[in-house]
C-alpha atoms as a PDB file:
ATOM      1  CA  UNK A   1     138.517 182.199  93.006  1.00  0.00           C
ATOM      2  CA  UNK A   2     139.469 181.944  89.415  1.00  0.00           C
ATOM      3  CA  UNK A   3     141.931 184.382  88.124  1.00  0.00           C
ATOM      4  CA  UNK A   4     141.438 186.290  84.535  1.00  0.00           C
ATOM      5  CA  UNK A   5     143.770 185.421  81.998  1.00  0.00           C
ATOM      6  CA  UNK A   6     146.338 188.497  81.558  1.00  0.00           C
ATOM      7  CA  UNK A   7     149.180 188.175  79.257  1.00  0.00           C
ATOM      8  CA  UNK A   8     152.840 189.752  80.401  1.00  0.00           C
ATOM      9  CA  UNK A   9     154.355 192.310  78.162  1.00  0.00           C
ATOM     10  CA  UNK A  10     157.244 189.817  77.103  1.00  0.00           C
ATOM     11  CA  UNK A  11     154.280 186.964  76.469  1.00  0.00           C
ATOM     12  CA  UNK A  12     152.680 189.836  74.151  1.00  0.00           C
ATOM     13  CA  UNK A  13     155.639 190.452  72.296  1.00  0.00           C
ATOM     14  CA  UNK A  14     156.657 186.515  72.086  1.00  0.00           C
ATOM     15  CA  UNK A  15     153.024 185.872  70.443  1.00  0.00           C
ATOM     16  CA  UNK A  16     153.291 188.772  68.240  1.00  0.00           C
ATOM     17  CA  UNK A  17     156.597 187.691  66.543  1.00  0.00           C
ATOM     18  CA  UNK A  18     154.956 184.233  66.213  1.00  0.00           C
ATOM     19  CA  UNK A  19     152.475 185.775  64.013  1.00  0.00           C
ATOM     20  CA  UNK A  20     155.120 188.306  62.167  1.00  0.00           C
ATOM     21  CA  UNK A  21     157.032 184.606  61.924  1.00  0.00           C
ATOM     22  CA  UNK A  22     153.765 182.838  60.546  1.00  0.00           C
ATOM     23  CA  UNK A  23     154.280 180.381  63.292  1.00  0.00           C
ATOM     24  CA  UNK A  24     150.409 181.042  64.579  1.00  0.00           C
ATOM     25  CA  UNK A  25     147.648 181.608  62.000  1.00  0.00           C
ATOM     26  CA  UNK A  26     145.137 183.965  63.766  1.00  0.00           C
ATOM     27  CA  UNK A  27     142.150 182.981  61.757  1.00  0.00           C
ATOM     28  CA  UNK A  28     142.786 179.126  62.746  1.00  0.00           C
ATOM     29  CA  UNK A  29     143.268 180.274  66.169  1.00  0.00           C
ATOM     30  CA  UNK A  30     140.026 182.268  66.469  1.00  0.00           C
ATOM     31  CA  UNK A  31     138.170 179.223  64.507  1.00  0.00           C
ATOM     32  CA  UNK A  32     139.174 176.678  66.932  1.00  0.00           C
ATOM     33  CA  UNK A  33     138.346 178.927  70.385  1.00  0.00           C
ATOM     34  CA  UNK A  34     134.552 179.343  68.965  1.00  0.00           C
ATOM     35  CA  UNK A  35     135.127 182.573  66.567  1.00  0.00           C
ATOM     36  CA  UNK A  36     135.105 186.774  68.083  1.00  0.00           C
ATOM     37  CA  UNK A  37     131.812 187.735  69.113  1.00  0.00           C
ATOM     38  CA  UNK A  38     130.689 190.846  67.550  1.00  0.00           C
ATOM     39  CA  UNK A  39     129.964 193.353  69.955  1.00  0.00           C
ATOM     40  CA  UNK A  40     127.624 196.806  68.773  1.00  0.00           C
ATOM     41  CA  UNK A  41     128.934 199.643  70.887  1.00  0.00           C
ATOM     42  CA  UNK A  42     126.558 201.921  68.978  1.00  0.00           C
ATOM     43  CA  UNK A  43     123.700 200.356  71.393  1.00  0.00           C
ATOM     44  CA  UNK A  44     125.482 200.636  74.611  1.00  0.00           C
ATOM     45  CA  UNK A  45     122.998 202.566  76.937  1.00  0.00           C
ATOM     46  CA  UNK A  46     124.291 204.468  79.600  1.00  0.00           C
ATOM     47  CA  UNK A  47     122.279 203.807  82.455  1.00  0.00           C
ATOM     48  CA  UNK A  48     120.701 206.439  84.886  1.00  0.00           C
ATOM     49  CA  UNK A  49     122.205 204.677  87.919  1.00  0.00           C
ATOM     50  CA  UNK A  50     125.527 206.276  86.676  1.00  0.00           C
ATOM     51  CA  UNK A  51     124.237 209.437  87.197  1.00  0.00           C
ATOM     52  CA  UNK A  52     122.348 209.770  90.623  1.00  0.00           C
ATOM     53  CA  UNK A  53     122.496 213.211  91.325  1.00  0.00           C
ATOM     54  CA  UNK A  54     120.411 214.191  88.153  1.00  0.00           C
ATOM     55  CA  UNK A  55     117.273 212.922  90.786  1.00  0.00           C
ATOM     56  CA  UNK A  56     118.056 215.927  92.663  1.00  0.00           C
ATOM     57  CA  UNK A  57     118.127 218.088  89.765  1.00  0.00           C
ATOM     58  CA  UNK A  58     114.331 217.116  88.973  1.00  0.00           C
ATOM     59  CA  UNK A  59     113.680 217.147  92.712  1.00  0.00           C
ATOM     60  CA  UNK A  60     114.735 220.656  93.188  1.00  0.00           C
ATOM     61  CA  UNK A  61     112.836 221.345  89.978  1.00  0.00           C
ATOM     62  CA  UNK A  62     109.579 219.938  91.402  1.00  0.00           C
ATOM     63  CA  UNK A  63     109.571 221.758  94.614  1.00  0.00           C
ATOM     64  CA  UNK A  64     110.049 225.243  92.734  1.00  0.00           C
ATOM     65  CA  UNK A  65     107.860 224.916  89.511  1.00  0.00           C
ATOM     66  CA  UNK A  66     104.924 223.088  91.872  1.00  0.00           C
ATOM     67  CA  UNK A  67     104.802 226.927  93.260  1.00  0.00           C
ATOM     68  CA  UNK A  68     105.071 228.825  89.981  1.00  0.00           C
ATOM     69  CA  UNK A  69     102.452 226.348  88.201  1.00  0.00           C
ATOM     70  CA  UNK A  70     100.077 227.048  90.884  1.00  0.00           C
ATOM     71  CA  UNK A  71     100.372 230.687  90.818  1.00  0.00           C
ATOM     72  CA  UNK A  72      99.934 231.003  87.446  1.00  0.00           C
ATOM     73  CA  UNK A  73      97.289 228.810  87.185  1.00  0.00           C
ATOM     74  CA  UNK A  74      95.336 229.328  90.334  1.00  0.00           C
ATOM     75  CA  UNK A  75      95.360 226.192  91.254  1.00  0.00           C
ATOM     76  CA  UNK A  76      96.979 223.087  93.044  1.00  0.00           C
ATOM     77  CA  UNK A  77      99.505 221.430  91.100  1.00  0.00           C
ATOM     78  CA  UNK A  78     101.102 218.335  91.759  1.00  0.00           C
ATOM     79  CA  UNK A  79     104.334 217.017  90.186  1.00  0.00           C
ATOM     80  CA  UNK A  80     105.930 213.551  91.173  1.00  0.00           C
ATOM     81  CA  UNK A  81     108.886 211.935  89.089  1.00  0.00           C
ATOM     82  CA  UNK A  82     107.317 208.829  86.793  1.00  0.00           C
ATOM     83  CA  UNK A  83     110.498 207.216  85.218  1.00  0.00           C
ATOM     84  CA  UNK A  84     114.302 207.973  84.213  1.00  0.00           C
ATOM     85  CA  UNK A  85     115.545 205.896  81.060  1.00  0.00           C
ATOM     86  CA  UNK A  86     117.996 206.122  78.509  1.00  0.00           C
ATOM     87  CA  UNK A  87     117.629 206.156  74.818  1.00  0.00           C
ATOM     88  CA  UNK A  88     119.646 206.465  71.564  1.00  0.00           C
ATOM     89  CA  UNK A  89     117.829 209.450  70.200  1.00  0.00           C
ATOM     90  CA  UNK A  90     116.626 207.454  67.557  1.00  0.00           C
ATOM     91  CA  UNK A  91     114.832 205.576  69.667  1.00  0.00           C
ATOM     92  CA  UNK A  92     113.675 208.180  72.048  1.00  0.00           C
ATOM     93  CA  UNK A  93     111.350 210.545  69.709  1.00  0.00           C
ATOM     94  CA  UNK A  94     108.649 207.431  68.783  1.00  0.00           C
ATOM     95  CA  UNK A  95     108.103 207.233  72.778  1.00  0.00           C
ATOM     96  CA  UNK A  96     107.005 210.546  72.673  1.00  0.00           C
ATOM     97  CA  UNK A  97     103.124 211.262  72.772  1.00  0.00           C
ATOM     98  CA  UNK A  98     100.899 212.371  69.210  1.00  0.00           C
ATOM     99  CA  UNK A  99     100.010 215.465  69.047  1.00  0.00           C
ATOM    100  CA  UNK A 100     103.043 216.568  70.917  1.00  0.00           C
ATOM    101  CA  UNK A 101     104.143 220.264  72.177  1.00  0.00           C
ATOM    102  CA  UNK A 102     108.197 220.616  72.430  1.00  0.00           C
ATOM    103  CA  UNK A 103     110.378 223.342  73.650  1.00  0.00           C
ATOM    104  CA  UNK A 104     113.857 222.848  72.330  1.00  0.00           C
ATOM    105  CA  UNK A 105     116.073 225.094  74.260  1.00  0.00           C
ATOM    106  CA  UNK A 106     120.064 225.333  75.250  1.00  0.00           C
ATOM    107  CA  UNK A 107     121.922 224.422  78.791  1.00  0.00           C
ATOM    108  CA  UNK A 108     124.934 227.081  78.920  1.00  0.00           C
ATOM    109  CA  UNK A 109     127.458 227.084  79.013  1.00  0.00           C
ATOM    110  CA  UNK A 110     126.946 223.320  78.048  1.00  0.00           C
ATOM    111  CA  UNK A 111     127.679 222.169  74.791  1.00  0.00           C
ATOM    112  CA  UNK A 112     124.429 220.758  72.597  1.00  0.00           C
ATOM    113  CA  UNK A 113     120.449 221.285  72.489  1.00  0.00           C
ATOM    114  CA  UNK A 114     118.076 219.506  75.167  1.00  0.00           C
ATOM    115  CA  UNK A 115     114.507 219.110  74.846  1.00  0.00           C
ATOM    116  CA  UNK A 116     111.123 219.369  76.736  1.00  0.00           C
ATOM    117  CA  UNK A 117     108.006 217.532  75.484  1.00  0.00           C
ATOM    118  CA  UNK A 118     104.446 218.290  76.827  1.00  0.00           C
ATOM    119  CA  UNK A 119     101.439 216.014  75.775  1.00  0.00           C
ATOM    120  CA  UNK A 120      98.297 216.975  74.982  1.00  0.00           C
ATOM    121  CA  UNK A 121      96.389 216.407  78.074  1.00  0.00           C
ATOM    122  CA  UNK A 122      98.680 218.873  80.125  1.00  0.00           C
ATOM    123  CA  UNK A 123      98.845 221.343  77.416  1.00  0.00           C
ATOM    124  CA  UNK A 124      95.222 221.651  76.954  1.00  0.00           C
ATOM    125  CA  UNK A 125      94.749 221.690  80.655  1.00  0.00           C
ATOM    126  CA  UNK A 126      97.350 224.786  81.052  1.00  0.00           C
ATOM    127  CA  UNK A 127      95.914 226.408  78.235  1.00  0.00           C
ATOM    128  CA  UNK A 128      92.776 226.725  79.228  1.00  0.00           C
ATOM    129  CA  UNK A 129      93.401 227.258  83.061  1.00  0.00           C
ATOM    130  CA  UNK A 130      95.488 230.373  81.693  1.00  0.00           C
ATOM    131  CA  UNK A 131      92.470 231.870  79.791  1.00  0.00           C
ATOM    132  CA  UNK A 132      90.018 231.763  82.985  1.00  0.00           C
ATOM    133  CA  UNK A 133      88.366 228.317  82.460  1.00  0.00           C
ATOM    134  CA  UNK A 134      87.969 225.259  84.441  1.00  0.00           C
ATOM    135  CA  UNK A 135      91.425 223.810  83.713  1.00  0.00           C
ATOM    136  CA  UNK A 136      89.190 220.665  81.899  1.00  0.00           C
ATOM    137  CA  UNK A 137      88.523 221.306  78.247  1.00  0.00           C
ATOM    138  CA  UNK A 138      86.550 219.306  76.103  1.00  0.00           C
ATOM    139  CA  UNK A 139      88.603 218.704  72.831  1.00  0.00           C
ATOM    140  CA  UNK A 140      85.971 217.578  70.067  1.00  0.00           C
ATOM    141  CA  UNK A 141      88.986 216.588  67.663  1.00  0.00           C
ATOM    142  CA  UNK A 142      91.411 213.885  68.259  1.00  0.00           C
ATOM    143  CA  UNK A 143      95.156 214.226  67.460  1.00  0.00           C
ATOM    144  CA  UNK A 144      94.723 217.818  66.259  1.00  0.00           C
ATOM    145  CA  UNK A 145      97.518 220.240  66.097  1.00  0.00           C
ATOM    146  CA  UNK A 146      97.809 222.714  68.531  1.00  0.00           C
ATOM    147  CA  UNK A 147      96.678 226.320  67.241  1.00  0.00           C
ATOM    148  CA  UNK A 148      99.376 229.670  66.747  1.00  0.00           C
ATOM    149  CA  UNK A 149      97.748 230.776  70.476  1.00  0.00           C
ATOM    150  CA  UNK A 150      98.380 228.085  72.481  1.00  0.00           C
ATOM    151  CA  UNK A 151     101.611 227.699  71.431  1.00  0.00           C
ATOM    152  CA  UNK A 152     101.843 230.912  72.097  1.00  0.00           C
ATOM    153  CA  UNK A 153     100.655 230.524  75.824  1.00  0.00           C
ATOM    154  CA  UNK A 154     103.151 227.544  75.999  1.00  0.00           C
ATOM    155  CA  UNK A 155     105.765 229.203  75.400  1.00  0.00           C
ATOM    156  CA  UNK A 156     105.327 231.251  78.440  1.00  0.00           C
ATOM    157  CA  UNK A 157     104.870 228.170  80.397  1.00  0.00           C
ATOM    158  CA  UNK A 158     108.060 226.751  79.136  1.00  0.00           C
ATOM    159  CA  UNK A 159     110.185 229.942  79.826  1.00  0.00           C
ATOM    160  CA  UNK A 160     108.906 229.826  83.818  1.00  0.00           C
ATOM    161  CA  UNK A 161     110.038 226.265  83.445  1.00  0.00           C
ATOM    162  CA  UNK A 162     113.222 226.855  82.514  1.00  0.00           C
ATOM    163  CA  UNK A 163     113.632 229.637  84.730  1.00  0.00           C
ATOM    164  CA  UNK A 164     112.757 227.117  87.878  1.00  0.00           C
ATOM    165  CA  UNK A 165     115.128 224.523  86.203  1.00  0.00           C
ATOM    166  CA  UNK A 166     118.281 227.192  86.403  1.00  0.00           C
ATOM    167  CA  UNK A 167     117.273 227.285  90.553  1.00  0.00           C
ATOM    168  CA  UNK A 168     117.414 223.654  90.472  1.00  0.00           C
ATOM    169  CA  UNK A 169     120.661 223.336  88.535  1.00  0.00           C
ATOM    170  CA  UNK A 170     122.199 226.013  90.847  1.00  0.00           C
ATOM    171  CA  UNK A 171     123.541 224.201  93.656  1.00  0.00           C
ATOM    172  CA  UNK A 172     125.583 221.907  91.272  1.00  0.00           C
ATOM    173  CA  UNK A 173     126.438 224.048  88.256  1.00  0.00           C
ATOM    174  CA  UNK A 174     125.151 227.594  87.250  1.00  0.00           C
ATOM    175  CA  UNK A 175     123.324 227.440  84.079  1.00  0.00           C
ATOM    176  CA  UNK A 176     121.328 229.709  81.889  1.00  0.00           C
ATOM    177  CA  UNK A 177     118.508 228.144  79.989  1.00  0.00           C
ATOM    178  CA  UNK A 178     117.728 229.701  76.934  1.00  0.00           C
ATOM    179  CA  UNK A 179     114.577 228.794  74.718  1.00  0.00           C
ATOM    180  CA  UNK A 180     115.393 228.259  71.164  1.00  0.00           C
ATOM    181  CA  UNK A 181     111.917 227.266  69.568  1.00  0.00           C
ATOM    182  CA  UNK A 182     108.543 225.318  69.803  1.00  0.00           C
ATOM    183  CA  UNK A 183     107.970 222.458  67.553  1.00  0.00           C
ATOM    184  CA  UNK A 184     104.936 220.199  67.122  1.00  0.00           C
ATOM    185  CA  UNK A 185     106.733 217.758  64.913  1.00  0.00           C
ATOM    186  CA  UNK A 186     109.096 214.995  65.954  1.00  0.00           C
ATOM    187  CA  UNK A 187     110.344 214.856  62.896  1.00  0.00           C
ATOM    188  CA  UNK A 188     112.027 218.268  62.944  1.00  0.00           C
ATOM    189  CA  UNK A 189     113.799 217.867  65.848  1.00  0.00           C
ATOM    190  CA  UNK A 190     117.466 216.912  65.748  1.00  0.00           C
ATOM    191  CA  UNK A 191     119.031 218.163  68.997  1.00  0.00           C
ATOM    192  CA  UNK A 192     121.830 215.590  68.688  1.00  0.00           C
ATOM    193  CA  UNK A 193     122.840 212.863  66.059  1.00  0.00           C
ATOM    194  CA  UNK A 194     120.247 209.764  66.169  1.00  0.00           C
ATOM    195  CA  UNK A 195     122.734 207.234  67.274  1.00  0.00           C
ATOM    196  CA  UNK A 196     123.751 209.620  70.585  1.00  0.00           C
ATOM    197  CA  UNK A 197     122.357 208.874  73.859  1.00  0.00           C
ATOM    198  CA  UNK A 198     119.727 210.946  76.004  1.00  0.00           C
ATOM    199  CA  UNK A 199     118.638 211.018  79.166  1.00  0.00           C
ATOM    200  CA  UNK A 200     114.731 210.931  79.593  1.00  0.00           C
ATOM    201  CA  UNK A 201     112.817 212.192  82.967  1.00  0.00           C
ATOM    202  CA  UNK A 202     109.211 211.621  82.535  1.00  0.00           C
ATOM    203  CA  UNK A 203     107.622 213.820  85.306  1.00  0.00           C
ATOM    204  CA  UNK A 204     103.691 213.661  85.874  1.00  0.00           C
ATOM    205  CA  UNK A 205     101.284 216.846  86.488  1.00  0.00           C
ATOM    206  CA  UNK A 206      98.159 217.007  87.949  1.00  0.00           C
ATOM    207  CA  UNK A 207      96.089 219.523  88.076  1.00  0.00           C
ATOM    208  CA  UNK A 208      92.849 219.268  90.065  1.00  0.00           C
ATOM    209  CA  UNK A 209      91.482 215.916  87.930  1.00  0.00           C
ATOM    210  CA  UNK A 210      93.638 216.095  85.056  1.00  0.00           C
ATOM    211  CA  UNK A 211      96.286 214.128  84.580  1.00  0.00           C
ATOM    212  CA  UNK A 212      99.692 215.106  82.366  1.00  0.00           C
ATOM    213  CA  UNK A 213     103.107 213.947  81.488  1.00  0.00           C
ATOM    214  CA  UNK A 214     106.191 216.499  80.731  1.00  0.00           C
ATOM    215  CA  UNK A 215     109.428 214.784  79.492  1.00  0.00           C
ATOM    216  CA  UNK A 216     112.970 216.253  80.112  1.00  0.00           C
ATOM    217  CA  UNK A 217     115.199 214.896  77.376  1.00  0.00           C
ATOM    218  CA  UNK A 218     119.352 215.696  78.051  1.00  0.00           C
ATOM    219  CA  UNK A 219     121.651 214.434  75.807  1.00  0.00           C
ATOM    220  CA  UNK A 220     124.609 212.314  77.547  1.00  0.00           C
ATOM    221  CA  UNK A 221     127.357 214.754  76.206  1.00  0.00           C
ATOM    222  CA  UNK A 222     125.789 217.889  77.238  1.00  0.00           C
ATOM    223  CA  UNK A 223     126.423 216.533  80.916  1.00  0.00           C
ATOM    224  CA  UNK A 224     129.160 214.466  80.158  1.00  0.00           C
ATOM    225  CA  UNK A 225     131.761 217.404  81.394  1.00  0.00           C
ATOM    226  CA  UNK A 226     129.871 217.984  84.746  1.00  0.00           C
ATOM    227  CA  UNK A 227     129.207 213.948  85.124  1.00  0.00           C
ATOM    228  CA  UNK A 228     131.972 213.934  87.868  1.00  0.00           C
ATOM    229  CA  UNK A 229     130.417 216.717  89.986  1.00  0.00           C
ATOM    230  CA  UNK A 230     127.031 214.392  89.737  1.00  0.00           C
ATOM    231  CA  UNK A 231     128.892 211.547  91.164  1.00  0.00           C
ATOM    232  CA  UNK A 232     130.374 213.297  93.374  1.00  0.00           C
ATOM    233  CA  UNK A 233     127.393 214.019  95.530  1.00  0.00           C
ATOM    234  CA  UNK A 234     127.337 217.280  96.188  1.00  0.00           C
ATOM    235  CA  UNK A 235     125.561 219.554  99.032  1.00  0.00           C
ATOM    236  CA  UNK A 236     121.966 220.381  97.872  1.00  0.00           C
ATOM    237  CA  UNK A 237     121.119 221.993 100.939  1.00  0.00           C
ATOM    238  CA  UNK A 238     119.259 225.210  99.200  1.00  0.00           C
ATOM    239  CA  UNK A 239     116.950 222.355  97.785  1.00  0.00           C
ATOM    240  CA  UNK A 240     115.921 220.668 101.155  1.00  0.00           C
ATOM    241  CA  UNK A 241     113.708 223.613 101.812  1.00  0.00           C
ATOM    242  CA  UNK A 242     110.564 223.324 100.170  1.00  0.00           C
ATOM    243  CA  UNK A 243     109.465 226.490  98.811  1.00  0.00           C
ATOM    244  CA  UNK A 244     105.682 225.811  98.990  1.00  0.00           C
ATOM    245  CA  UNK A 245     105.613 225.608 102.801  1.00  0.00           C
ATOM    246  CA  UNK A 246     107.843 228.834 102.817  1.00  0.00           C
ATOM    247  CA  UNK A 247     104.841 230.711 100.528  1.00  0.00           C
ATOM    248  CA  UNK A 248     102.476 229.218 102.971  1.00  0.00           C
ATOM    249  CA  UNK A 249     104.266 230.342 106.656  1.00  0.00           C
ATOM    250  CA  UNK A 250     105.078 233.566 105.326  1.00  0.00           C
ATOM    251  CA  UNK A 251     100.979 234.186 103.958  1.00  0.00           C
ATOM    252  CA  UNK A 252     100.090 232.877 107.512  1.00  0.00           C
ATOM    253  CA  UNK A 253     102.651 235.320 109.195  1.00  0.00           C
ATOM    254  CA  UNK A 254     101.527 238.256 107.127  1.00  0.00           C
ATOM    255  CA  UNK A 255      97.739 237.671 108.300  1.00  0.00           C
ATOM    256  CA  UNK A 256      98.596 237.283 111.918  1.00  0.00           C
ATOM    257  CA  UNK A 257      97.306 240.509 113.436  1.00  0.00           C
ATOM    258  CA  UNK A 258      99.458 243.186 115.122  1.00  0.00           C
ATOM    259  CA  UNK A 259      99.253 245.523 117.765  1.00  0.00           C
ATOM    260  CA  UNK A 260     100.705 248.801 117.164  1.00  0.00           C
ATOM    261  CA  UNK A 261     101.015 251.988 119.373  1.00  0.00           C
ATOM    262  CA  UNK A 262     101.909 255.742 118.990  1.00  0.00           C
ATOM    263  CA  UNK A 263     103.389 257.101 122.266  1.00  0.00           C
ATOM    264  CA  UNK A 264     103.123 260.885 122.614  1.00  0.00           C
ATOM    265  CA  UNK A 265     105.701 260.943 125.649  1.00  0.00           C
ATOM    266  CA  UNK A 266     105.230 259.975 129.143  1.00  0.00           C
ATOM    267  CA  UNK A 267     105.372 261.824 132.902  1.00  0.00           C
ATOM    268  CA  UNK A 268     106.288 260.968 136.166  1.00  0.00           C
ATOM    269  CA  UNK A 269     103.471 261.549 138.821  1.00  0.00           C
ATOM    270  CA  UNK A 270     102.651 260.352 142.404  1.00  0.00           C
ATOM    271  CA  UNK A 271      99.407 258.625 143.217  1.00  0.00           C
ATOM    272  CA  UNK A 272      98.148 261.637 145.310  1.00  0.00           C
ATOM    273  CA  UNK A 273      98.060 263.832 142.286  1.00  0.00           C
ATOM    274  CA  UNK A 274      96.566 261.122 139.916  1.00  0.00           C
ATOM    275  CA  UNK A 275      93.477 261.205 142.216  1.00  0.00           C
ATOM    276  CA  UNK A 276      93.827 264.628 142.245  1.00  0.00           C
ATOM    277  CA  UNK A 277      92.917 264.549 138.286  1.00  0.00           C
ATOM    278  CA  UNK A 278      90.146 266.621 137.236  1.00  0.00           C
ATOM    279  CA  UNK A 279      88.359 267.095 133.945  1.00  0.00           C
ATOM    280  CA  UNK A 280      90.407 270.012 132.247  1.00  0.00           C
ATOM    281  CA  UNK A 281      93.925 269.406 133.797  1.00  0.00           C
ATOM    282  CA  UNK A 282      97.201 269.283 132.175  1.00  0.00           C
ATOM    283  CA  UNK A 283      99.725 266.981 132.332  1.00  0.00           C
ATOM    284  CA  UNK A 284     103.104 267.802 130.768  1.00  0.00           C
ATOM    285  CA  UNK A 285     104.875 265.480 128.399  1.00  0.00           C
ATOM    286  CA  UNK A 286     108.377 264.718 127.927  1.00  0.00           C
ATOM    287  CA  UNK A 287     107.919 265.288 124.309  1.00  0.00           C
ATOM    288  CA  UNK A 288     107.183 268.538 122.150  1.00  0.00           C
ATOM    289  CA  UNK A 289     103.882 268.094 120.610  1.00  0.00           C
ATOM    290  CA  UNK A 290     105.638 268.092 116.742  1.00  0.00           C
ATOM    291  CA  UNK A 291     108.782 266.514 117.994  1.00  0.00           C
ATOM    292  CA  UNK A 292     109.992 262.643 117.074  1.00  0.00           C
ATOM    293  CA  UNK A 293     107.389 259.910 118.980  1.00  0.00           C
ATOM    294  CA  UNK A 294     107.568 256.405 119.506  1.00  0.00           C
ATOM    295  CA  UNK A 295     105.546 253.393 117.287  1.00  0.00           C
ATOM    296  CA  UNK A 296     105.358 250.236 119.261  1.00  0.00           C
ATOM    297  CA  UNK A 297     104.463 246.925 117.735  1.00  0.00           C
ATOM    298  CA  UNK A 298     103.665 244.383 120.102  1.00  0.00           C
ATOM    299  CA  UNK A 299     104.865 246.492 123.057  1.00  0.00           C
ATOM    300  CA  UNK A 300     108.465 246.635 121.338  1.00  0.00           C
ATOM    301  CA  UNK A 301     109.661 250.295 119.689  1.00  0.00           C
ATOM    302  CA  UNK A 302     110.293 249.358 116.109  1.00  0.00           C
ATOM    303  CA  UNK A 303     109.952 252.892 115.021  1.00  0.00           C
ATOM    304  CA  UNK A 304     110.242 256.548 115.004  1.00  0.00           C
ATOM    305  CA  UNK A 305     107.914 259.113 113.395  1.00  0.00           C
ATOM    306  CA  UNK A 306     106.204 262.501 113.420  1.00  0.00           C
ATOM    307  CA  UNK A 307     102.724 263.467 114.128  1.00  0.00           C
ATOM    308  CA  UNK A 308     100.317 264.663 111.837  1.00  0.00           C
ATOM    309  CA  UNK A 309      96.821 264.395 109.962  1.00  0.00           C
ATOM    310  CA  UNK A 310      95.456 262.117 107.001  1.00  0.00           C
ATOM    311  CA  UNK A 311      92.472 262.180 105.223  1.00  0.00           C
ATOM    312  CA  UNK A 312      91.496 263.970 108.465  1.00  0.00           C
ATOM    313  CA  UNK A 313      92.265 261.566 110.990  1.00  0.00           C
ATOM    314  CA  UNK A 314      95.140 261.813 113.197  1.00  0.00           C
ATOM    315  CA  UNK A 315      98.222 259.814 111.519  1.00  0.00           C
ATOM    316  CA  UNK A 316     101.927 259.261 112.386  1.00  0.00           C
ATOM    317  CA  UNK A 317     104.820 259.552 109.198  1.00  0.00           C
ATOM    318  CA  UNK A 318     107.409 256.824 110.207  1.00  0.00           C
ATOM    319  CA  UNK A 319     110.985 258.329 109.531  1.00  0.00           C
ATOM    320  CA  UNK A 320     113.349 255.897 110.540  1.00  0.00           C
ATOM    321  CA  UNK A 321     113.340 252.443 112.656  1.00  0.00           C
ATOM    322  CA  UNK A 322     114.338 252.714 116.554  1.00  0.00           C
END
């Protein structure tokens, strides 16, 4: 196995005085092993491998906004992660779709801007799902802007977004996303120098037919002071649960029919006198008549209440649970 070359400090300070001395010429040395390679650590992308947690972020993400979307859409969304890549910024904002709806908005108490981008497809297809249409608009013009309203409606869309995206963060680092603004111009957005790095999540939407893409843009120093708790791999357990199939078992639970009793009191008698029973006879409770009586759900006393009358039909006031 070959060994790299690694000077001593007393060979360091032997070739430096041989320099100081003019005893070495630097330039001839550098000539004669082939000349220094020039190296641009301006384009140095940090890859997403380096950060593997940030998957779990998204995934987290996913399972709470495919619930929200759906609700406020009234319909079934699906989300699936397309592609994570790193860009200088500079490079990141032509990859971005035209016309293009963006939510620039801040991570605290992280340092810097990060960036949502919507393209049309998706925002059309929200927009008009949230004003009581099919969720499939026909756009007559190409590449026009989007109007004051739907930007408008976005906005709201963005917020429940960033709401879902605090849940996801939660496990690893609380956060508080805050929107800043909506832009429909590239151009205008500057949410770090052009030469930083970002880190783009593409994630695709579809709803019914319709197909969309949403990118998450995070700049590499707004995470750079939690990129050891990323590595470290930390517990997402409140994330394994996935909070559609919790809305769905609790709608089936609260469907599932119940049978519920009053019990006015009970009394202790023998056979003999239970054939003895005529019409007219009266059998004597354990209970007053206005006192405290049983509810039963099931078969089990769950509560306690009062007798009285409703809408006139005979009703019990639950006062406390057994």
């Amino acid at each position: 196995m070959a060994m790299e070359k690694i000077l001593s400090r007393e060979e360091i300070e032997e070739l430096v005085n041989l320099v100081a001395q003019g005893r070495i010429d630097p330039a001839r040395e550098l000539a004669r092993q082939g000349g220094v390679a020039n190296y641009d650590f301006s384009g140095m992308e940090y890859r997403s491998y380096s950060l593997p947690n940030l998957d779990l972020i998204y995934d987290g993400f996913i399972r709470f906004n495919r619930v929200t979307m759906s609700n406020r859409l009234r319909r079934i969304v699906e989300i699936k992660k397309v592609v994570a890549k790193s860009y200088k910024f500079d490079d990141f904002l032509p990859t971005l779709p035209s016309p293009v709806c963006m939510a620039i908005y801040k991570i605290e108490p992280l340092k810097g801007a990060a960036l949502v981008a919507m393209d049309s497809s998706l925002v059309f297809s929200v927009v008009d799902s949230v004003l009581g249409g099919s969720g499939q608009p026909i756009v007559t013009a190409e590449n026009r802007l989007f109007t004051s309203i739907e930007l408008r409606l976005m906005e709201k869309i963005v917020k429940d977004l960033l709401l879902d995206m605090e849940k996801a963060w939660a496990p690893l680092y609380a956060t508080r996303m805050n929107l800043l603004r909506m832009e429909m111009n590239p151009r205008l957005v500057n949410i770090v120098p052009s030469e930083y790095q970002v880190v783009a999540t593409t994630l695709r939407f579809q709803i019914d037919d319709l197909v969309g893409d949403m990118v998450f843009a995070i700049p590499y120093m707004t995470i750079e002071p939690i990129r050891e708790k990323l590595r470290s791999g930390l517990p997402f357990d409140s994330m394994a649960v996935d909070p559609m199939w919790s809305c769905r078992l609790s709608d089936e639970i609260c469907e599932a029919p119940m049978d519920i009793r009053v019990e006015l009191g009970r009394s202790n008698i023998n056979l003999g006198e239970l054939l003895d029973l005529q019409k007219g006879d009266t059998i004597m409770l354990d209970k007053y008549s206005q006192g405290e009586m049983s509810v039963l759900v099931g078969g089990v006393e769950k509560f306690v209440g009062v007798p009285g009358i409703r809408h006139g039909s005979k009703a019990v006031q639950i006062t406390k649970s057994a």
